[in-house]
C-alpha atoms as a PDB file:
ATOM      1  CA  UNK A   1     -47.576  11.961 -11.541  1.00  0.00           C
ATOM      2  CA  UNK A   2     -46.138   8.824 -12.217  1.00  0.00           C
ATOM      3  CA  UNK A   3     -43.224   9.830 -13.892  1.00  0.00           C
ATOM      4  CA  UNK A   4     -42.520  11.837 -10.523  1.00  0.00           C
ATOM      5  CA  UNK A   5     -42.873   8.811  -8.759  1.00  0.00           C
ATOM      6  CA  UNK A   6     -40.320   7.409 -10.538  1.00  0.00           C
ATOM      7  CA  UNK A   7     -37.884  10.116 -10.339  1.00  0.00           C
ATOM      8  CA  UNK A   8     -38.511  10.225  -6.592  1.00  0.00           C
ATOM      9  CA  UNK A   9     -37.332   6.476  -6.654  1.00  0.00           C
ATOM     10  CA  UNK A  10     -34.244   6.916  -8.857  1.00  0.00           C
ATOM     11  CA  UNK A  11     -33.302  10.132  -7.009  1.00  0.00           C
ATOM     12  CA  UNK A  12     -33.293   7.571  -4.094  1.00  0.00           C
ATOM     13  CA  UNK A  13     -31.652   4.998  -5.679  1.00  0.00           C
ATOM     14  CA  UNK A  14     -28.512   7.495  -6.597  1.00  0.00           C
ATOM     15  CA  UNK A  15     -28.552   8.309  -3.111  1.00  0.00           C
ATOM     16  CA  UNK A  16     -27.730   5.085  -1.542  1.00  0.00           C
ATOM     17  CA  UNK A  17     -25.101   4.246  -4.113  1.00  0.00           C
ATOM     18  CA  UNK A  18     -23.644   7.753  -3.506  1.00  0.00           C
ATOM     19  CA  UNK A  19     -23.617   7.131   0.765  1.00  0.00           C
ATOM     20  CA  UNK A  20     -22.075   3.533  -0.111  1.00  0.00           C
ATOM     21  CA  UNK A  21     -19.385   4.957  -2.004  1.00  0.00           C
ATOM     22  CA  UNK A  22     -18.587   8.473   0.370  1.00  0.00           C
ATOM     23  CA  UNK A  23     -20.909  10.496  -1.622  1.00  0.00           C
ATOM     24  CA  UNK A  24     -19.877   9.930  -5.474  1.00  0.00           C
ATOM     25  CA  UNK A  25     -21.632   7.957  -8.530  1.00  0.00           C
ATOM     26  CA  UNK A  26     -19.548   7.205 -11.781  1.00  0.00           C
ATOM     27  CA  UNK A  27     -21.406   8.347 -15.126  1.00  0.00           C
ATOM     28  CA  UNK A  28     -21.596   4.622 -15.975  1.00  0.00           C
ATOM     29  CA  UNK A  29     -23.308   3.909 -12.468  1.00  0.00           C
ATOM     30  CA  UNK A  30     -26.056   6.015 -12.860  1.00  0.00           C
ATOM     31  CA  UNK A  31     -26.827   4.977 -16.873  1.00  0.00           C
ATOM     32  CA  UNK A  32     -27.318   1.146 -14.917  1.00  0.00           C
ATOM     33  CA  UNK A  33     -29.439   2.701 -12.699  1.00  0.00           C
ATOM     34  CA  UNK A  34     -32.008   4.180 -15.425  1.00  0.00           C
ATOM     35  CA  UNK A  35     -30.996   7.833 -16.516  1.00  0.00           C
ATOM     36  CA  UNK A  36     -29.869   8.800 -19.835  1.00  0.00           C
ATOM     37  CA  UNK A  37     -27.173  10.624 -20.924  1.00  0.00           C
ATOM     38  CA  UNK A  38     -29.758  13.980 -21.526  1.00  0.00           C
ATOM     39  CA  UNK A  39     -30.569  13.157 -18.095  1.00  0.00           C
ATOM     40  CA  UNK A  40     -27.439  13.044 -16.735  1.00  0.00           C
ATOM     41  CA  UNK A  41     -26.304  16.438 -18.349  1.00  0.00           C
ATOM     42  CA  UNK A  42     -29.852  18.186 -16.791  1.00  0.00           C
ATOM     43  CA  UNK A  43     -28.729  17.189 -14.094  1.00  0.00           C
ATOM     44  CA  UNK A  44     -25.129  18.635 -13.964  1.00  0.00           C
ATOM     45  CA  UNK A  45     -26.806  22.033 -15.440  1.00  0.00           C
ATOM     46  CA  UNK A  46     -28.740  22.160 -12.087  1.00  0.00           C
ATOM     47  CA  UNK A  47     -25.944  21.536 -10.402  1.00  0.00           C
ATOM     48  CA  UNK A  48     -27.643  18.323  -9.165  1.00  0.00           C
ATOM     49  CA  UNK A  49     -24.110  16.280  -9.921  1.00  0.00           C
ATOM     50  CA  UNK A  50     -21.216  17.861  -9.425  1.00  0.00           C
ATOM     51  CA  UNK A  51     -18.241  16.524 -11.779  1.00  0.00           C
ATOM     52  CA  UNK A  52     -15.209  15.332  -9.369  1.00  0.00           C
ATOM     53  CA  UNK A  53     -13.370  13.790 -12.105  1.00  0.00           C
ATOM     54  CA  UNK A  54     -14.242  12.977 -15.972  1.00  0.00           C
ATOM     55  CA  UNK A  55     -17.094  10.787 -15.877  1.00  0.00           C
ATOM     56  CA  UNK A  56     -17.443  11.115 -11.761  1.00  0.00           C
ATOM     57  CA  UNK A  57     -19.726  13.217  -9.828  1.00  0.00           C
ATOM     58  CA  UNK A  58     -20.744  14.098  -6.158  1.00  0.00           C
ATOM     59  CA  UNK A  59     -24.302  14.779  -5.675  1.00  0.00           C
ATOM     60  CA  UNK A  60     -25.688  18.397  -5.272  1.00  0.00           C
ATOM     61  CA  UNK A  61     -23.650  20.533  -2.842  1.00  0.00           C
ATOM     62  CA  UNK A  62     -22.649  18.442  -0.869  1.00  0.00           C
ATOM     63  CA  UNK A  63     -18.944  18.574   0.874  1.00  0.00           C
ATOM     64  CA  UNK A  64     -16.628  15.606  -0.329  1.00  0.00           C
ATOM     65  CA  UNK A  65     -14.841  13.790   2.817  1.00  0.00           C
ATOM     66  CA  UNK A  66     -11.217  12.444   2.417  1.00  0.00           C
ATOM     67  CA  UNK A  67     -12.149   9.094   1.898  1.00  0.00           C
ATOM     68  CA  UNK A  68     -14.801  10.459  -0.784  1.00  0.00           C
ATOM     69  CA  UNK A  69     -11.869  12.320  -3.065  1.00  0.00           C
ATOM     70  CA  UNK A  70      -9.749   8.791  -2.499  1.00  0.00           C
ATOM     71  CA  UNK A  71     -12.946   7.254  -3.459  1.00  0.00           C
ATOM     72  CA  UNK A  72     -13.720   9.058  -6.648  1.00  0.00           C
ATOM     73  CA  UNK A  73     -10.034   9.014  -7.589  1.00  0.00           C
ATOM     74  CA  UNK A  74     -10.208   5.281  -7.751  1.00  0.00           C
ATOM     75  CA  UNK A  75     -13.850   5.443  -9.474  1.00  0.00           C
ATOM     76  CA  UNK A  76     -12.074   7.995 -12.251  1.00  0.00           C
ATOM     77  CA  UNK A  77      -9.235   5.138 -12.690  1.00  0.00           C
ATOM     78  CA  UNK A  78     -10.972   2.476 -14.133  1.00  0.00           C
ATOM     79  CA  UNK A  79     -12.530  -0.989 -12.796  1.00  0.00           C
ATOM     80  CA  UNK A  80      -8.861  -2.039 -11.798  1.00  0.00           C
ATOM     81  CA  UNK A  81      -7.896   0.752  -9.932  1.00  0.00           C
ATOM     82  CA  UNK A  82      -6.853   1.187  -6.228  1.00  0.00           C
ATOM     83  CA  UNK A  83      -6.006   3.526  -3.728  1.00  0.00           C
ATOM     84  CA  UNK A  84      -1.869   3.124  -3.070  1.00  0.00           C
ATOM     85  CA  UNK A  85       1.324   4.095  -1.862  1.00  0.00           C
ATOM     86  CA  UNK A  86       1.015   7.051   0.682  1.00  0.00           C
ATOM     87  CA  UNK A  87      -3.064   7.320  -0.024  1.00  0.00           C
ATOM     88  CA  UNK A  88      -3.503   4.029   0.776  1.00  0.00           C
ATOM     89  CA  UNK A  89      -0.946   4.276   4.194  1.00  0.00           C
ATOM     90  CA  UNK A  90      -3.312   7.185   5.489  1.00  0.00           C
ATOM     91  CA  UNK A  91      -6.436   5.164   4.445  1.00  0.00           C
ATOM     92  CA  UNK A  92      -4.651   2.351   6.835  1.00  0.00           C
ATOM     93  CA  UNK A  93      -3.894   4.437   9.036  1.00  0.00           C
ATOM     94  CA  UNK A  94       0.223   4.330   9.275  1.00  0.00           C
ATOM     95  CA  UNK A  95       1.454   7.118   7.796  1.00  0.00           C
ATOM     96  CA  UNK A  96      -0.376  10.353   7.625  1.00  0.00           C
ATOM     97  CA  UNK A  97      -0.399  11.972   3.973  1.00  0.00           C
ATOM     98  CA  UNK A  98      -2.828  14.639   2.127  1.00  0.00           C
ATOM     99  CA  UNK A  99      -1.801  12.989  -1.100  1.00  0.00           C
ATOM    100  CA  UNK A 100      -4.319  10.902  -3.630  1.00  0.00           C
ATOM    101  CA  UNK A 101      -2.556   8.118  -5.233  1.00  0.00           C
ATOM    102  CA  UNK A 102      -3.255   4.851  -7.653  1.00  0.00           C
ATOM    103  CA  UNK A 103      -2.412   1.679  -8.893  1.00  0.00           C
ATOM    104  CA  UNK A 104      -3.850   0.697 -11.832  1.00  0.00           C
ATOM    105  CA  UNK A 105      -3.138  -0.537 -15.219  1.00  0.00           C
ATOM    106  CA  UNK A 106      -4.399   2.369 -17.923  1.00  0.00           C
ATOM    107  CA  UNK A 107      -3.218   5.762 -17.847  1.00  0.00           C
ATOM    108  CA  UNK A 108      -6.796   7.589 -17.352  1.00  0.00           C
ATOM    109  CA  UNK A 109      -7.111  11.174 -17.876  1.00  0.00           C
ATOM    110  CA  UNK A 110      -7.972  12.590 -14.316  1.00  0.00           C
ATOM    111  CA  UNK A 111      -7.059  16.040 -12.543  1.00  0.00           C
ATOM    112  CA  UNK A 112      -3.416  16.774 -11.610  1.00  0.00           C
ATOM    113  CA  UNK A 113      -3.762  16.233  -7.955  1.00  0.00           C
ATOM    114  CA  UNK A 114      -3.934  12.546  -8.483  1.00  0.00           C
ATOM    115  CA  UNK A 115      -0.618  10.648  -8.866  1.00  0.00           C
ATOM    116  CA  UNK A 116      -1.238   7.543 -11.073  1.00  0.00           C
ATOM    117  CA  UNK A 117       1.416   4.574 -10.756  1.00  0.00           C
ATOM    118  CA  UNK A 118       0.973   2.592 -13.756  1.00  0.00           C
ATOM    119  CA  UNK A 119       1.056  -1.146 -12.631  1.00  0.00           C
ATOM    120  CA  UNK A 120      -0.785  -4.928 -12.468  1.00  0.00           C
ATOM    121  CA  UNK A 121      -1.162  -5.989  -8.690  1.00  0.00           C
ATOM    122  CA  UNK A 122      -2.366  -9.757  -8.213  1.00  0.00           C
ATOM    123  CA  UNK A 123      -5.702 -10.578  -6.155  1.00  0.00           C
ATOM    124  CA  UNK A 124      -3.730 -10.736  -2.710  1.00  0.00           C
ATOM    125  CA  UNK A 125      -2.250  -7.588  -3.064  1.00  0.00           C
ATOM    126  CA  UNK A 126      -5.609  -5.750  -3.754  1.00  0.00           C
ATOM    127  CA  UNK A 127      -8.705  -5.558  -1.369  1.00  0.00           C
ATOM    128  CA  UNK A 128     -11.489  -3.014   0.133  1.00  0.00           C
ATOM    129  CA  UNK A 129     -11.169  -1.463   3.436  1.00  0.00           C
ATOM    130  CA  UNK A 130     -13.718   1.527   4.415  1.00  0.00           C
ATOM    131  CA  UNK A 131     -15.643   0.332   1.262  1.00  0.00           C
ATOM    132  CA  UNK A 132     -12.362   1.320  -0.818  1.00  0.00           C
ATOM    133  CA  UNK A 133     -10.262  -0.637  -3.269  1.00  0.00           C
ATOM    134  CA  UNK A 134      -6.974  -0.562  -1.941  1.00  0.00           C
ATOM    135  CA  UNK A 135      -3.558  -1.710  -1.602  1.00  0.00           C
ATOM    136  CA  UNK A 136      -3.801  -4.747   1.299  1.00  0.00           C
ATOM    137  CA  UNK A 137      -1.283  -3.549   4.316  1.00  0.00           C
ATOM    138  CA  UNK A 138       1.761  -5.282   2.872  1.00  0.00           C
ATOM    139  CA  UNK A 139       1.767  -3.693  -0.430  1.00  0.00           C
ATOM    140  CA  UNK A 140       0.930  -0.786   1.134  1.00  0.00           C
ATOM    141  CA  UNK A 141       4.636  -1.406   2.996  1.00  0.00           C
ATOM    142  CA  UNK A 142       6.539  -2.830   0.214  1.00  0.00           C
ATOM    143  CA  UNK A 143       5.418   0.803  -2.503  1.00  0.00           C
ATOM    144  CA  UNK A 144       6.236   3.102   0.464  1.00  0.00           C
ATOM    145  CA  UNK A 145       9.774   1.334   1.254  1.00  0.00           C
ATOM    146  CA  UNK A 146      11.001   2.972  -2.710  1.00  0.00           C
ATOM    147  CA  UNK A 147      10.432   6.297  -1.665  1.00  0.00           C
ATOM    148  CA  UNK A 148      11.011   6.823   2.211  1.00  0.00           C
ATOM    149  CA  UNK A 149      13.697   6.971   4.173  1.00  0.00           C
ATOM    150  CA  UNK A 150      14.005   3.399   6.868  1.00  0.00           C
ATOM    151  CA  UNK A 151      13.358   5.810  10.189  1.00  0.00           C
ATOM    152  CA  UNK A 152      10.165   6.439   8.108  1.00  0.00           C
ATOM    153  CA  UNK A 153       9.429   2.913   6.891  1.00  0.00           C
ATOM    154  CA  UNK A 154      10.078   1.737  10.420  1.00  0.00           C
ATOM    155  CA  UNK A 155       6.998   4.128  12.066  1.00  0.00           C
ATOM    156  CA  UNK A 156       4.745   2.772   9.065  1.00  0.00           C
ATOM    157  CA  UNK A 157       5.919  -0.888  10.192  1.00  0.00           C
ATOM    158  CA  UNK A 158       5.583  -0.271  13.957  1.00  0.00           C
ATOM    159  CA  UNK A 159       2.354   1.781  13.585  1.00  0.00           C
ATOM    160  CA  UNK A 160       1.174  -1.172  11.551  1.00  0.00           C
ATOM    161  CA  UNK A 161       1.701  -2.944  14.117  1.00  0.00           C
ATOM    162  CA  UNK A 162      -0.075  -1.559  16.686  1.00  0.00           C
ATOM    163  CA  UNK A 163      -3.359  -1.348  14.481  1.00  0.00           C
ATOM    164  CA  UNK A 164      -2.425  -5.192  14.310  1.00  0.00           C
ATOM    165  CA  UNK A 165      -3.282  -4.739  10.433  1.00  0.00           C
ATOM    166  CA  UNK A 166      -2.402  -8.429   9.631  1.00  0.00           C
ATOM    167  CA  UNK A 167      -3.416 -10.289   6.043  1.00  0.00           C
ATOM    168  CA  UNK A 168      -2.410 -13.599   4.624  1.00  0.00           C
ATOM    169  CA  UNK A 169       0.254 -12.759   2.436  1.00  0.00           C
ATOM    170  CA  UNK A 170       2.676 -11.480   4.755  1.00  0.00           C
ATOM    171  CA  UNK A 171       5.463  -8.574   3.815  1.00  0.00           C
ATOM    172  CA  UNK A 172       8.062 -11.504   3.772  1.00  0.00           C
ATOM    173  CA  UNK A 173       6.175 -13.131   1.460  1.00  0.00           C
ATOM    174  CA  UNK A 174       6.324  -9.613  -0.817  1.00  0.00           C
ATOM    175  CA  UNK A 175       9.637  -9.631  -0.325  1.00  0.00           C
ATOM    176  CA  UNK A 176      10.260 -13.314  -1.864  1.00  0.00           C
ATOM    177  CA  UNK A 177       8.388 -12.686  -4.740  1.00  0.00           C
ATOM    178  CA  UNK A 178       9.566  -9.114  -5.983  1.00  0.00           C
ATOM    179  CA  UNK A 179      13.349  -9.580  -4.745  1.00  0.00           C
ATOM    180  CA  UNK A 180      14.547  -6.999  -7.145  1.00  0.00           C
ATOM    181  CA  UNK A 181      12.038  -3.945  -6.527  1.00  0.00           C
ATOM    182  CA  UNK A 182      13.146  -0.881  -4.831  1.00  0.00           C
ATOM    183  CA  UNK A 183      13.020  -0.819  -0.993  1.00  0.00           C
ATOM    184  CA  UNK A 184      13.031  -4.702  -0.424  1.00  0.00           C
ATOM    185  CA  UNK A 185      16.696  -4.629   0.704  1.00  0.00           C
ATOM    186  CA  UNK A 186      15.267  -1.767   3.728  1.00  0.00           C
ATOM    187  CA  UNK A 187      12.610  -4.391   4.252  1.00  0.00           C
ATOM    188  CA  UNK A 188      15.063  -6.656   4.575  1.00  0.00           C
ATOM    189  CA  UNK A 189      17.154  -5.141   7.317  1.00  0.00           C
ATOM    190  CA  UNK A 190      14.244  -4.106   9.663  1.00  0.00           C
ATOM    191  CA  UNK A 191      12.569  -7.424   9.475  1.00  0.00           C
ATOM    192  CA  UNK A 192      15.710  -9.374  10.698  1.00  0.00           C
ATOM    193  CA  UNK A 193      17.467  -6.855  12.893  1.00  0.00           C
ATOM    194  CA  UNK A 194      14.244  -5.199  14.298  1.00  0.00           C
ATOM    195  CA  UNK A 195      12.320  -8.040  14.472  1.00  0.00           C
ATOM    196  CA  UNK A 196       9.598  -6.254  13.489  1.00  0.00           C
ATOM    197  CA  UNK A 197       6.174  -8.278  13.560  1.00  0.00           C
ATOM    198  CA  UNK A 198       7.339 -10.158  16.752  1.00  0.00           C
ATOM    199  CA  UNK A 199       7.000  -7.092  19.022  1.00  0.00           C
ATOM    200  CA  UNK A 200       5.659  -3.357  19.560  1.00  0.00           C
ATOM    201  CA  UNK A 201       8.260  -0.629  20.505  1.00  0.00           C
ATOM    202  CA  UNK A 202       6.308   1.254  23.063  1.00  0.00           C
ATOM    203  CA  UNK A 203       7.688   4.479  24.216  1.00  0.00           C
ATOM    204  CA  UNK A 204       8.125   7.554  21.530  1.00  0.00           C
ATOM    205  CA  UNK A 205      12.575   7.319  23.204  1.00  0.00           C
ATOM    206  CA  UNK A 206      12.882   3.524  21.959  1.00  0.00           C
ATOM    207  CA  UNK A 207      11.431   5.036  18.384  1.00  0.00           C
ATOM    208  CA  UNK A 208      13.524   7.984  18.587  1.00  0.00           C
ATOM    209  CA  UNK A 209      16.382   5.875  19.326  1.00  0.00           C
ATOM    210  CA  UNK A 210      15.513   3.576  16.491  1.00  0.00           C
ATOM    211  CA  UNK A 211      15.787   6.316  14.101  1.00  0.00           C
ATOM    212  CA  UNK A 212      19.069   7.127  15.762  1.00  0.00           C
ATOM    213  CA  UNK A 213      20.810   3.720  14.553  1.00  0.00           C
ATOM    214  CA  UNK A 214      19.560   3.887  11.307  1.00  0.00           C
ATOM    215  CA  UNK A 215      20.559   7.300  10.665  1.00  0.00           C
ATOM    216  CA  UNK A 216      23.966   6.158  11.942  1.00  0.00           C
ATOM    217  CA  UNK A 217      24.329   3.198  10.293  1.00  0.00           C
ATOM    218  CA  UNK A 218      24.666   1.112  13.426  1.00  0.00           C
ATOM    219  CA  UNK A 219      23.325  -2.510  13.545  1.00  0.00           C
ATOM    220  CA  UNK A 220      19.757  -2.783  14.990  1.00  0.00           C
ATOM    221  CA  UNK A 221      19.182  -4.412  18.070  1.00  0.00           C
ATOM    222  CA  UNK A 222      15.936  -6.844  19.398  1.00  0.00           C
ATOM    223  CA  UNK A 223      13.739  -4.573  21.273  1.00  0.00           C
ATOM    224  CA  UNK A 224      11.578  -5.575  24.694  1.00  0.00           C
ATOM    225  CA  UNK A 225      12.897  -8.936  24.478  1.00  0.00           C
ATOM    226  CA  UNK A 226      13.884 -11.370  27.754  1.00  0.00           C
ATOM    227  CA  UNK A 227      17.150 -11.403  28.755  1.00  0.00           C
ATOM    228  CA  UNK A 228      18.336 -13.877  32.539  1.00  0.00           C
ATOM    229  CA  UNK A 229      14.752 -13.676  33.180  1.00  0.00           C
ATOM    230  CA  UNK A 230      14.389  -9.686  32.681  1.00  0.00           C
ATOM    231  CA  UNK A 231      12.655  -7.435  30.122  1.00  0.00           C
ATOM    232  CA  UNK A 232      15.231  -4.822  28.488  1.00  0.00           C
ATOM    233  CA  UNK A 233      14.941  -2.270  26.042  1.00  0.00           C
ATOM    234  CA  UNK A 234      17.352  -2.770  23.439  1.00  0.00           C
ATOM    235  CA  UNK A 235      19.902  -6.409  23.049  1.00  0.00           C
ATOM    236  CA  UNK A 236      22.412  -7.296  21.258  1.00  0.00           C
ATOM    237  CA  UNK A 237      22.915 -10.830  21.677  1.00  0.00           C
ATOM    238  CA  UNK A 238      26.215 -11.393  19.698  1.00  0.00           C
ATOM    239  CA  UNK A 239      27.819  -8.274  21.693  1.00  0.00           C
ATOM    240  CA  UNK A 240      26.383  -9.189  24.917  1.00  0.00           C
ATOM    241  CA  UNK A 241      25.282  -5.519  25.063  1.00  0.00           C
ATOM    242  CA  UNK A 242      22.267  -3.976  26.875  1.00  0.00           C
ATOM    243  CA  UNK A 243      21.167  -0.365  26.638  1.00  0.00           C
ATOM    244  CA  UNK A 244      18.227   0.640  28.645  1.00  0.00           C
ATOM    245  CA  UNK A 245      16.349   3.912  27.643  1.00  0.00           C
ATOM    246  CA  UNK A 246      15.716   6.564  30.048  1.00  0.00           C
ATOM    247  CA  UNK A 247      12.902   9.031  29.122  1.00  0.00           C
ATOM    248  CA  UNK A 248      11.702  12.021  31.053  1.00  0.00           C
ATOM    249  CA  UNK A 249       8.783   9.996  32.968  1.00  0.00           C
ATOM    250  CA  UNK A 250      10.796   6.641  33.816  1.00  0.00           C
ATOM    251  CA  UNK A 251      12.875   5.242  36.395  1.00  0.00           C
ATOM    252  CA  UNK A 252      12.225   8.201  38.701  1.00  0.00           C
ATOM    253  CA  UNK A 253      10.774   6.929  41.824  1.00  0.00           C
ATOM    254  CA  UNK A 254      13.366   5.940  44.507  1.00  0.00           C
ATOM    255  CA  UNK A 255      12.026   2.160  44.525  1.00  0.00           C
ATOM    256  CA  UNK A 256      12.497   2.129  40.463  1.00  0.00           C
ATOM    257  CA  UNK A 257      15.773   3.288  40.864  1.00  0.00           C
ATOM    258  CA  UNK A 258      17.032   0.737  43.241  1.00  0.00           C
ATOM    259  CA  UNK A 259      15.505  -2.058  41.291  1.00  0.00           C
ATOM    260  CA  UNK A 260      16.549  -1.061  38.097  1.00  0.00           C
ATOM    261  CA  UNK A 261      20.227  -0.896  39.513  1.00  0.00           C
ATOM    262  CA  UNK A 262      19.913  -4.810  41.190  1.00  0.00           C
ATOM    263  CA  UNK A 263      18.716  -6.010  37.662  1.00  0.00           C
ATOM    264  CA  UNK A 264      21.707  -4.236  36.277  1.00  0.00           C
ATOM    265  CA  UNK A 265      24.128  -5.783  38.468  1.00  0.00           C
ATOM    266  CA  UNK A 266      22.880  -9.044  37.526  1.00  0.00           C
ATOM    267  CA  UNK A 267      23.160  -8.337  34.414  1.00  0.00           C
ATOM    268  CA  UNK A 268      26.522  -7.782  34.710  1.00  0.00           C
ATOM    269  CA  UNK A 269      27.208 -10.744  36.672  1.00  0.00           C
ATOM    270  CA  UNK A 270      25.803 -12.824  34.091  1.00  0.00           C
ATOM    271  CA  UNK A 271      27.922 -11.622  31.793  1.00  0.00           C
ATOM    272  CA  UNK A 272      26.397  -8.335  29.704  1.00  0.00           C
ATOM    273  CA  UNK A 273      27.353  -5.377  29.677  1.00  0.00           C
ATOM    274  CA  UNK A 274      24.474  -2.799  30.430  1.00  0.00           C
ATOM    275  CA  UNK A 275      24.341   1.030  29.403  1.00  0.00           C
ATOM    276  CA  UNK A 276      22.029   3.481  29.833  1.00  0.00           C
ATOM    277  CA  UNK A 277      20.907   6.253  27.447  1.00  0.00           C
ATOM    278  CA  UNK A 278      18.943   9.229  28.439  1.00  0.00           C
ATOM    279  CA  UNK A 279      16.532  11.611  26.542  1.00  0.00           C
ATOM    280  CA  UNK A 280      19.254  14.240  27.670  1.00  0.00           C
ATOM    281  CA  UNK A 281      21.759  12.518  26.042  1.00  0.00           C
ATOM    282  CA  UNK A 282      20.277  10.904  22.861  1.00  0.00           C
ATOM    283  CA  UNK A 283      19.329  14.521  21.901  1.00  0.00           C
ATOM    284  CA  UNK A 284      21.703  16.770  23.164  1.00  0.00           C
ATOM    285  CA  UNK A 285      25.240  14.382  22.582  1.00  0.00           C
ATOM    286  CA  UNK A 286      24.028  12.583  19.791  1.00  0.00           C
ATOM    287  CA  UNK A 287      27.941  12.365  18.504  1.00  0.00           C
ATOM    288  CA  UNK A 288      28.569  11.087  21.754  1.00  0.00           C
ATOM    289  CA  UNK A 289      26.357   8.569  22.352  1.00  0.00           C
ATOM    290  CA  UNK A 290      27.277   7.139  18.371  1.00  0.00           C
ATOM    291  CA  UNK A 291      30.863   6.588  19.138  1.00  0.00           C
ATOM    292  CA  UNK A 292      30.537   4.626  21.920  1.00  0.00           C
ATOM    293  CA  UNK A 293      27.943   2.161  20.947  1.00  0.00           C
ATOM    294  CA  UNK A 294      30.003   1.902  17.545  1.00  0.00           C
ATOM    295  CA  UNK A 295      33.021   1.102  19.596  1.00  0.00           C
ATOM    296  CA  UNK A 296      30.889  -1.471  21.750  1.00  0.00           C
ATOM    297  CA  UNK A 297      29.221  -3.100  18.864  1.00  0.00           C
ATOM    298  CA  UNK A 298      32.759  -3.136  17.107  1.00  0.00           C
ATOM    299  CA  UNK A 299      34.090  -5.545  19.673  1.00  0.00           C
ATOM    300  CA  UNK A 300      33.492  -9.129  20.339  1.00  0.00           C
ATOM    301  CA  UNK A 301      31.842 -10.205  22.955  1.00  0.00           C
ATOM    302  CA  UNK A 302      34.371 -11.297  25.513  1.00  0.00           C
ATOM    303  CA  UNK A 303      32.533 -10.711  28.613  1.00  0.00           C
ATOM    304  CA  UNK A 304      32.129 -13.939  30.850  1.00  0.00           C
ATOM    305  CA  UNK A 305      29.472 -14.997  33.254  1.00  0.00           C
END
């Protein structure tokens, strides 16, 4: 009776771990915990623990989530392992991805679904979030700017953003101390022409329109920023060049359209120039649209106020 007592209490002790950590144990776990290898392997012939990965199990039938496969993948990896690159962007939340990838030092043997990135991150690149080691936001950043295209880097920056996923060593400070590494000169370019971490781009057209320039090659420009007292879209301050982005839903009351033509016009009387791009027109005359703000942005500013 008593020995069922104390099954009862280790069965409930493997439990709790197993909720803590999405619903897996590590082989090493549950020898702390009291059972014995024999024990162990009873158990897996019962199909009480499920093996997930050498030397990782779920308990009994039960379903793994997303964040438990992430979650045993890092368990499988060693004590240094963490959840990275396009993994760890989906953990975050700014970049959806089905894959499972790690960082970690040793080349462990684990199933072929798991990418392993053979690396040594320092303490402030590292940290936990949903009770899983991971990449910290800015690492996150820096491994996905190697292997996606800006437009893409850009969403994962902006979406970043929005979560307002800040952390103390910031992605400029990344970018300092691995100068060399793949993707820092993309990083480069979005944080000072975007200004990206100063501002949100809100509308899915100013994102769209993002991904225009950089798949054109044009310079970026600052986004929502104050210009004679007005917000606009999109500036170029050393061009003296305004475009304002027209989606499907904006500007169409009568009201709108009147005031958005008096800003314009004193706009112009201070001395920009100010265009006006529409959904229509971004995707439709996409050639179009590219050779005239290359010829704008081509010539210096000579307009006076």
């Amino acid at each position: 009776m008593y020995a069922q007592r104390g099954e009862s209490r280790l069965d409930r002790a493997i439990g709790d771990l197993a909720e803590r950590q999405h619903g897996v144990v590590t082989r090493a776990q549950l020898l702390e915990l009291g059972l014995n290898r024999g024990s162990i392997t009873h158990r897996i012939e019962l199909a009480r623990l499920r093996p997930v990965h050498r030397g990782v199990y779920t308990i009994g039938h039960r379903l793994l989530s997303r964040d438990g496969h992430w979650m045993a993948a890092v368990l499988a990896c060693g004590h240094d392992a963490v959840l990275s690159h396009f993994a760890a962007a989906a953990l975050w939340g700014i970049r959806e991805s089905s894959r499972i990838e790690i960082t970690t030092r040793t080349a462990p043997r684990v199933r072929r679904q798991v990418i392993v990135h053979r690396g040594t991150l320092r303490p402030d690149e590292r940290t936990t979030h949903r009770g899983i080691p991971t990449t910290t936001v800015p690492r996150t950043l820096l491994d996905l700017s190697a292997v996606v295209r800006p437009d893409h880097l850009r969403s994962a920056l902006r979406q970043a953003e929005q979560l307002r996923l800040t952390d103390p060593l910031s992605l400029n400070d990344l970018v300092e101390r691995y100068p060399r590494r793949a993707g820092v000169r993309a990083i480069r370019m979005l944080l000072s022409q975007a200004s990206i971490g100063a501002r949100v781009i809100r509308s899915e057209l100013e994102e769209r329109f993002q991904a225009f320039l950089l798949k054109a090659g044009l310079p970026l420009p600052k986004t929502n920023q104050r210009v004679e007292g007005y917000e606009v879209d999109c500036v170029w301050p050393e061009q003296r060049l305004i475009v304002e982005l027209d989606g499907h839903a904006t500007h169409s009351p009568a009201h709108a359209f009147e005031a958005d033509r008096a800003r314009d016009r004193k706009l112009q009387a201070a001395g920009w120039l100010v265009i006006r791009i529409t959904w229509r027109q971004l995707h439709e005359e996409p050639e179009l649209v590219e050779a005239d703000l290359r010829r704008l942005l081509a010539q210096p500013a000579s307009r006076t106020v």
